[in-house]
N, C-alpha and C. Protein backbone atom coordinates (compact mmCIF):
# COMPACT_ATOMS: atom_id res chain seq x y z
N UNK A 1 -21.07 31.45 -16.18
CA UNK A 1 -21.13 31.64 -14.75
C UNK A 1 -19.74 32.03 -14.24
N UNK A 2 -19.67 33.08 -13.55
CA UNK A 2 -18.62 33.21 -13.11
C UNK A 2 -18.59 33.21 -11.62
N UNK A 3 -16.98 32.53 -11.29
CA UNK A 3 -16.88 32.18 -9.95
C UNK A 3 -15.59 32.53 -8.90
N UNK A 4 -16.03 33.02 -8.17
CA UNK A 4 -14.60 33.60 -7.36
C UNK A 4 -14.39 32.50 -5.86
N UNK A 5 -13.29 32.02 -5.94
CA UNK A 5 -12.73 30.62 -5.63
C UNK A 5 -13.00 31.11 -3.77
N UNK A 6 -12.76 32.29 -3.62
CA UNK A 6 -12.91 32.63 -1.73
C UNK A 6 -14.01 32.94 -1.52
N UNK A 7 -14.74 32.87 -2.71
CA UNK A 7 -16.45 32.67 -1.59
C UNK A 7 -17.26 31.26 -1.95
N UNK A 8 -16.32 30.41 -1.86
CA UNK A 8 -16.51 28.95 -1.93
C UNK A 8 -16.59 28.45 -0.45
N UNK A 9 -18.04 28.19 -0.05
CA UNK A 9 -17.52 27.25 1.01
C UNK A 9 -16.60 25.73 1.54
N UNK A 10 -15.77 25.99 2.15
CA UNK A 10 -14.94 24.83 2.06
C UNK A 10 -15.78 23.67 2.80
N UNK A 11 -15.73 22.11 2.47
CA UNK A 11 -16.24 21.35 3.00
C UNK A 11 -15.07 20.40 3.42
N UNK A 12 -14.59 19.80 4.39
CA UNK A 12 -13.74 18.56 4.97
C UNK A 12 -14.58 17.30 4.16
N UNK A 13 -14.14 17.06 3.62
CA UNK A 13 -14.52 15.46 2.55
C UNK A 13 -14.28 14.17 3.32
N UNK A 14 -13.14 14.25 3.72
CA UNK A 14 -13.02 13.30 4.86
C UNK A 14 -11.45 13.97 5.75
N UNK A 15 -11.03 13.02 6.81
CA UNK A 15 -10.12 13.93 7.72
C UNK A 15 -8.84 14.71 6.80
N UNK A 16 -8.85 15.66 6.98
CA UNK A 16 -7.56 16.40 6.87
C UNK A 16 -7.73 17.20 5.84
N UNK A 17 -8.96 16.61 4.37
CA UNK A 17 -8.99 17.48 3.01
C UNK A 17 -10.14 18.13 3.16
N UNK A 18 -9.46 19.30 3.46
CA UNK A 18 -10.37 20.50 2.89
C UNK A 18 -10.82 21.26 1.48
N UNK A 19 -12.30 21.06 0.92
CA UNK A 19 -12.18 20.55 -0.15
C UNK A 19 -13.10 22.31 -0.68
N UNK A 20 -12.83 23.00 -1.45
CA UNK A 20 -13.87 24.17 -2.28
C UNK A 20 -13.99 23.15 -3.69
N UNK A 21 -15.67 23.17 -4.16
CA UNK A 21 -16.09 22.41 -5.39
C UNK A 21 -16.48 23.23 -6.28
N UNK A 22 -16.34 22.96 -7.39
CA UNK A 22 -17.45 23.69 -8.88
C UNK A 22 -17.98 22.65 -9.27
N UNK A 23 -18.70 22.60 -9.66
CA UNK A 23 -19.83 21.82 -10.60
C UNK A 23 -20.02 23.08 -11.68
N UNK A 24 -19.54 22.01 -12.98
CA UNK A 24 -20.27 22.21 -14.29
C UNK A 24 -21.76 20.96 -14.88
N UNK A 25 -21.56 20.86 -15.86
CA UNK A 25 -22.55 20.12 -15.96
C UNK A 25 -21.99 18.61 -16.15
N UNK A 26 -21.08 18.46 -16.64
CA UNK A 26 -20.10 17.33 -16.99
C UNK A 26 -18.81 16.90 -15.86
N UNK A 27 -18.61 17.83 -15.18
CA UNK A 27 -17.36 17.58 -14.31
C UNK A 27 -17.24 18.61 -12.93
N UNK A 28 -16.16 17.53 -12.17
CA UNK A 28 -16.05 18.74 -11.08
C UNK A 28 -14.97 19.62 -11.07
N UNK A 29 -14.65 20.12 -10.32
CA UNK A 29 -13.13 20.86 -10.28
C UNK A 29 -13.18 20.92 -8.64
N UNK A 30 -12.09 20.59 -8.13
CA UNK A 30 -12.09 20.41 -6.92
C UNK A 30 -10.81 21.33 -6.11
N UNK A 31 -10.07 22.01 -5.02
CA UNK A 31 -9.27 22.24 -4.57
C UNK A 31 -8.83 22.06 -3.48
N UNK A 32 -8.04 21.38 -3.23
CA UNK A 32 -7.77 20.84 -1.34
C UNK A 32 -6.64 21.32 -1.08
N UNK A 33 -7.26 22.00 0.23
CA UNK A 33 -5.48 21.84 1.36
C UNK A 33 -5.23 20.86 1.88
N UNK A 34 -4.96 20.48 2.35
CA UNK A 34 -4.41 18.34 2.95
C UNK A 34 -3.55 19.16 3.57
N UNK A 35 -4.18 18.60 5.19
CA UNK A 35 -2.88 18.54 6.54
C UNK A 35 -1.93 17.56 6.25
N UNK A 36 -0.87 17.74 6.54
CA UNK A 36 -0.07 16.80 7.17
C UNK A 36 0.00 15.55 7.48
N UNK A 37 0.42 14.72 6.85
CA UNK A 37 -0.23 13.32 7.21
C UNK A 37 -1.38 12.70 6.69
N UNK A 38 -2.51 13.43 6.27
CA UNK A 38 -3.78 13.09 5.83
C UNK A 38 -3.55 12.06 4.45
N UNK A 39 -4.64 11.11 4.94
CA UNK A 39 -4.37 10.01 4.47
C UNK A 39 -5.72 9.60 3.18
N UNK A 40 -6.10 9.38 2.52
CA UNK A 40 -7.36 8.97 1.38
C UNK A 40 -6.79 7.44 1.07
N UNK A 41 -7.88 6.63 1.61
CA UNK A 41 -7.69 5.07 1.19
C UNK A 41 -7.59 4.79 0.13
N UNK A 42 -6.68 3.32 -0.07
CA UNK A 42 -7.32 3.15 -1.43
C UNK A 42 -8.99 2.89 -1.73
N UNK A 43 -8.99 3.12 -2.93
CA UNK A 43 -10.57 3.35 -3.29
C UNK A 43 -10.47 3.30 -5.10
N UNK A 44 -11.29 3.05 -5.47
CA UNK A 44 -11.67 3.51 -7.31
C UNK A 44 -12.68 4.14 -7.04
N UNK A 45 -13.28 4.73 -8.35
CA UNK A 45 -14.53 5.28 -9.03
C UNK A 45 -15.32 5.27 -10.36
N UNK A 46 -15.81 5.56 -10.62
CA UNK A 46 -16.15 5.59 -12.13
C UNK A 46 -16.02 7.23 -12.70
N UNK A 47 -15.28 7.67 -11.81
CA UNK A 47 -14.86 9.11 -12.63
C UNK A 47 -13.41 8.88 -13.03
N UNK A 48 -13.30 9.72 -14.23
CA UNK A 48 -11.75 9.66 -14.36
C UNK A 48 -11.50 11.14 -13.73
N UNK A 49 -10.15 10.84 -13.54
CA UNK A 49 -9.68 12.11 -12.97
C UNK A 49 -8.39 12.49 -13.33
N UNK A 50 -8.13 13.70 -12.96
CA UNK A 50 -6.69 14.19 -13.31
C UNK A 50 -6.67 15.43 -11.81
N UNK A 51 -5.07 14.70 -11.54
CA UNK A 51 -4.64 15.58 -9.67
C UNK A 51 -3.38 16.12 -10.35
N UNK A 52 -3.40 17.36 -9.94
CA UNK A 52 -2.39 18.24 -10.41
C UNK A 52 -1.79 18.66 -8.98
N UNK A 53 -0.50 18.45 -8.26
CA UNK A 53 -0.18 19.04 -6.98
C UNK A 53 0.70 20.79 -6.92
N UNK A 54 -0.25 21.43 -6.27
CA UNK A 54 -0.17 22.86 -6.41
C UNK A 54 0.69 23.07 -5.70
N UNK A 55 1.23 22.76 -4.12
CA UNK A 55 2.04 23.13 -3.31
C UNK A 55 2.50 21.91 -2.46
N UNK A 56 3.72 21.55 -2.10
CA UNK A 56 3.97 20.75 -1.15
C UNK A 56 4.26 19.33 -1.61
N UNK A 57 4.17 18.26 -0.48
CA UNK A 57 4.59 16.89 -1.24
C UNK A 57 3.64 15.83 -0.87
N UNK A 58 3.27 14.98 -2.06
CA UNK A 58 2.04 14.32 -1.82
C UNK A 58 2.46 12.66 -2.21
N UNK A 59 2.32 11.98 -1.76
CA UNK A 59 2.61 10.18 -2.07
C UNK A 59 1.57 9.81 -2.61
N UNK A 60 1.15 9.52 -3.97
CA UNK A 60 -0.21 8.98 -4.29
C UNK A 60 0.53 7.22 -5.06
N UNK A 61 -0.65 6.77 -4.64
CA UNK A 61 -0.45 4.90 -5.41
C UNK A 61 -1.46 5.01 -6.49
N UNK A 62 -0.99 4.60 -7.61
CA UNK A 62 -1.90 4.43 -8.32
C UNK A 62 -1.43 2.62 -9.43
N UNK A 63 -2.86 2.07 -8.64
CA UNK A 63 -2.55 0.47 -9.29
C UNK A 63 -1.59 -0.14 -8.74
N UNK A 64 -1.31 -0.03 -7.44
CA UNK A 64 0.14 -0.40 -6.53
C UNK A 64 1.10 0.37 -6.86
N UNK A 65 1.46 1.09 -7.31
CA UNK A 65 2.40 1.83 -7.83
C UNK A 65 2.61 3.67 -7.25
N UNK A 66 3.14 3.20 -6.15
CA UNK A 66 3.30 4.39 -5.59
C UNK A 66 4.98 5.38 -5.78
N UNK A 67 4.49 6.93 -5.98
CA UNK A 67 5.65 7.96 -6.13
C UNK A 67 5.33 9.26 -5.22
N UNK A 68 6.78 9.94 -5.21
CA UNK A 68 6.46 10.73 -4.67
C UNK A 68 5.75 12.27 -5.79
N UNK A 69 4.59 13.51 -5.46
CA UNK A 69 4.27 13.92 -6.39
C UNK A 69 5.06 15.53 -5.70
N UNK A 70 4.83 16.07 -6.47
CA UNK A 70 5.68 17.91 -6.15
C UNK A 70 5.08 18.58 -7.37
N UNK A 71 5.19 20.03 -6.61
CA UNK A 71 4.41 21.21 -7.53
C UNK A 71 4.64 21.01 -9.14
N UNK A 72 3.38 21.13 -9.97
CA UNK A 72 3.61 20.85 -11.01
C UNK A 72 3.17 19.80 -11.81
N UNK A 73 3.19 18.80 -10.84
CA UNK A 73 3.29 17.21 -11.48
C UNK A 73 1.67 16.94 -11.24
N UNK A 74 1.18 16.13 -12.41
CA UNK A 74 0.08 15.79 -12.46
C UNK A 74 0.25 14.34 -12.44
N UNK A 75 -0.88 13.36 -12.36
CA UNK A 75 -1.73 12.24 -12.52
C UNK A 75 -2.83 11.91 -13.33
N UNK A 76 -2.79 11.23 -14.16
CA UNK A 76 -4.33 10.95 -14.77
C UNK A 76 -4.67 9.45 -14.47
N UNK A 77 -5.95 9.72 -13.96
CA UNK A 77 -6.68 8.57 -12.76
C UNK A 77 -7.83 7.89 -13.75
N UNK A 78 -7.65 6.23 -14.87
CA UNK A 78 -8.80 6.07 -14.99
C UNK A 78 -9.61 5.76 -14.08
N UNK A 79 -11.17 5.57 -14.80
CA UNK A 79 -12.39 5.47 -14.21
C UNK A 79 -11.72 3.83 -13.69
N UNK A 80 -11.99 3.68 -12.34
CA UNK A 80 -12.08 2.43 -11.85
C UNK A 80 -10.63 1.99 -11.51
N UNK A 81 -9.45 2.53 -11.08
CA UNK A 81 -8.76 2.33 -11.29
C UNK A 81 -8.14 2.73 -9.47
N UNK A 82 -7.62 2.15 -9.13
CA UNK A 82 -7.33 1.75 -7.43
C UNK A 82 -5.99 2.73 -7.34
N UNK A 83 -6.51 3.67 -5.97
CA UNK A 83 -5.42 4.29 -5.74
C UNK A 83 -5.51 5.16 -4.51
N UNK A 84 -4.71 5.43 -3.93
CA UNK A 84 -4.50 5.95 -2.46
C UNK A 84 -3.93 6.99 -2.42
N UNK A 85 -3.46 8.29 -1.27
CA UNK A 85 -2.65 9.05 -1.42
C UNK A 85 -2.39 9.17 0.41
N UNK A 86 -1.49 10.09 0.76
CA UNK A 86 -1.15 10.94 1.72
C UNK A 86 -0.01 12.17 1.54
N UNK A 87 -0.47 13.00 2.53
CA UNK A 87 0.16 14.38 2.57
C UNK A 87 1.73 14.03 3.44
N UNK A 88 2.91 14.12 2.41
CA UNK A 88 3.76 14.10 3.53
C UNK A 88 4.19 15.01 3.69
N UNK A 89 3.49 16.80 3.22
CA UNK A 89 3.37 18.10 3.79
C UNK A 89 2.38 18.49 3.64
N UNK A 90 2.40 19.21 4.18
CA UNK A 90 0.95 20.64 4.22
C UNK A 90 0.84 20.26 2.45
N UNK A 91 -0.67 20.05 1.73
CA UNK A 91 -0.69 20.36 0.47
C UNK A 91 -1.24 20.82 0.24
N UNK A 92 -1.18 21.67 -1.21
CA UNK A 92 -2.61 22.15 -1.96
C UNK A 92 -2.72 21.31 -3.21
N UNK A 93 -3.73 20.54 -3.55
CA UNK A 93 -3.72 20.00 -4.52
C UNK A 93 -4.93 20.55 -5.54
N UNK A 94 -5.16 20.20 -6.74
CA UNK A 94 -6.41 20.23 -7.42
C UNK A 94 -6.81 19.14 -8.03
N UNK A 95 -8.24 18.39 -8.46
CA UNK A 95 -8.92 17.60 -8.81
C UNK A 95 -9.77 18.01 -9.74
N UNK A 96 -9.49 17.27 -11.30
CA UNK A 96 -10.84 17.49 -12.33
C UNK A 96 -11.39 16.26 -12.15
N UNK A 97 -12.78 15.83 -12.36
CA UNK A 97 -13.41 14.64 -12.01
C UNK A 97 -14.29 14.77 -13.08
N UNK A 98 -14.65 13.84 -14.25
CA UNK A 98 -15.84 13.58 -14.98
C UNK A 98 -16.03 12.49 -14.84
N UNK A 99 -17.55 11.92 -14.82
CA UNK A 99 -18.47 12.86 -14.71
C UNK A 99 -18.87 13.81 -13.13
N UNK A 100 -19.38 14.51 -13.24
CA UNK A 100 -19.77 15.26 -11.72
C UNK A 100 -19.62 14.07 -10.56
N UNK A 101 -19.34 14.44 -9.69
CA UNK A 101 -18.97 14.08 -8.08
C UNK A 101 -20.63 14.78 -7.25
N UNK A 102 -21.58 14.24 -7.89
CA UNK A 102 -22.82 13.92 -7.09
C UNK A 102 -22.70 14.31 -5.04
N UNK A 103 -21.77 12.99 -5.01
CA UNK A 103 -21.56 12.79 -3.78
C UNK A 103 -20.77 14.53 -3.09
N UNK A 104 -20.37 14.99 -3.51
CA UNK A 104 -19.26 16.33 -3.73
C UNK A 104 -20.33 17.46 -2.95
N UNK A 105 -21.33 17.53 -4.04
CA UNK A 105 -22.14 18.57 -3.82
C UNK A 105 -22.48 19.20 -2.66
């Protein structure tokens, strides 16, 4: 299947992340711009994940343990595992999620 990323409709996931999704059969792939400030609670899941930050500067906690993240720098998020973020610029980030993000769709 092939997929061209600008005729993705974008969906707001919650305030500030603007989110374009893929679904494979096993995982998601996700891409957000994050305003300014935009904030994602802490929360877990039963997906693991990996956040790669594409542009800008992002504060994520992961397990109390909060840093600052910049272009380049990734995260790997186990399944169940407590963690928060905010935009302390304009960001673009990306998200792999297995298994699929159901809720996403």
């Amino acid at each position: 299947m092939n997929v061209v990323l600008t005729d993705i409709e974008t969906k707001e996931i919650m305030p500030g992340y603007h989110g374009k999704m893929i679904h494979g059969e096993t995982m998601t792939l996700a891409f957000w711009e994050v305003e300014e400030g935009a904030t994602v609670p802490e929360h877990s899941h039963k997906h693991e994940q990996i956040m790669q930050v594409l542009e800008g500067t992002f504060e994520f906690s992961l397990n109390g343990f909060a840093k600052l993240y910049k272009p380049n720098d990734l995260v790997i998020i186990p399944p169940f595992a407590p963690h928060s973020g905010k935009a302390i610029t304009p960001c673009k980030l990306m998200d792999i999620f297995s298994p699929v993000r159901e809720e996403y769709k």
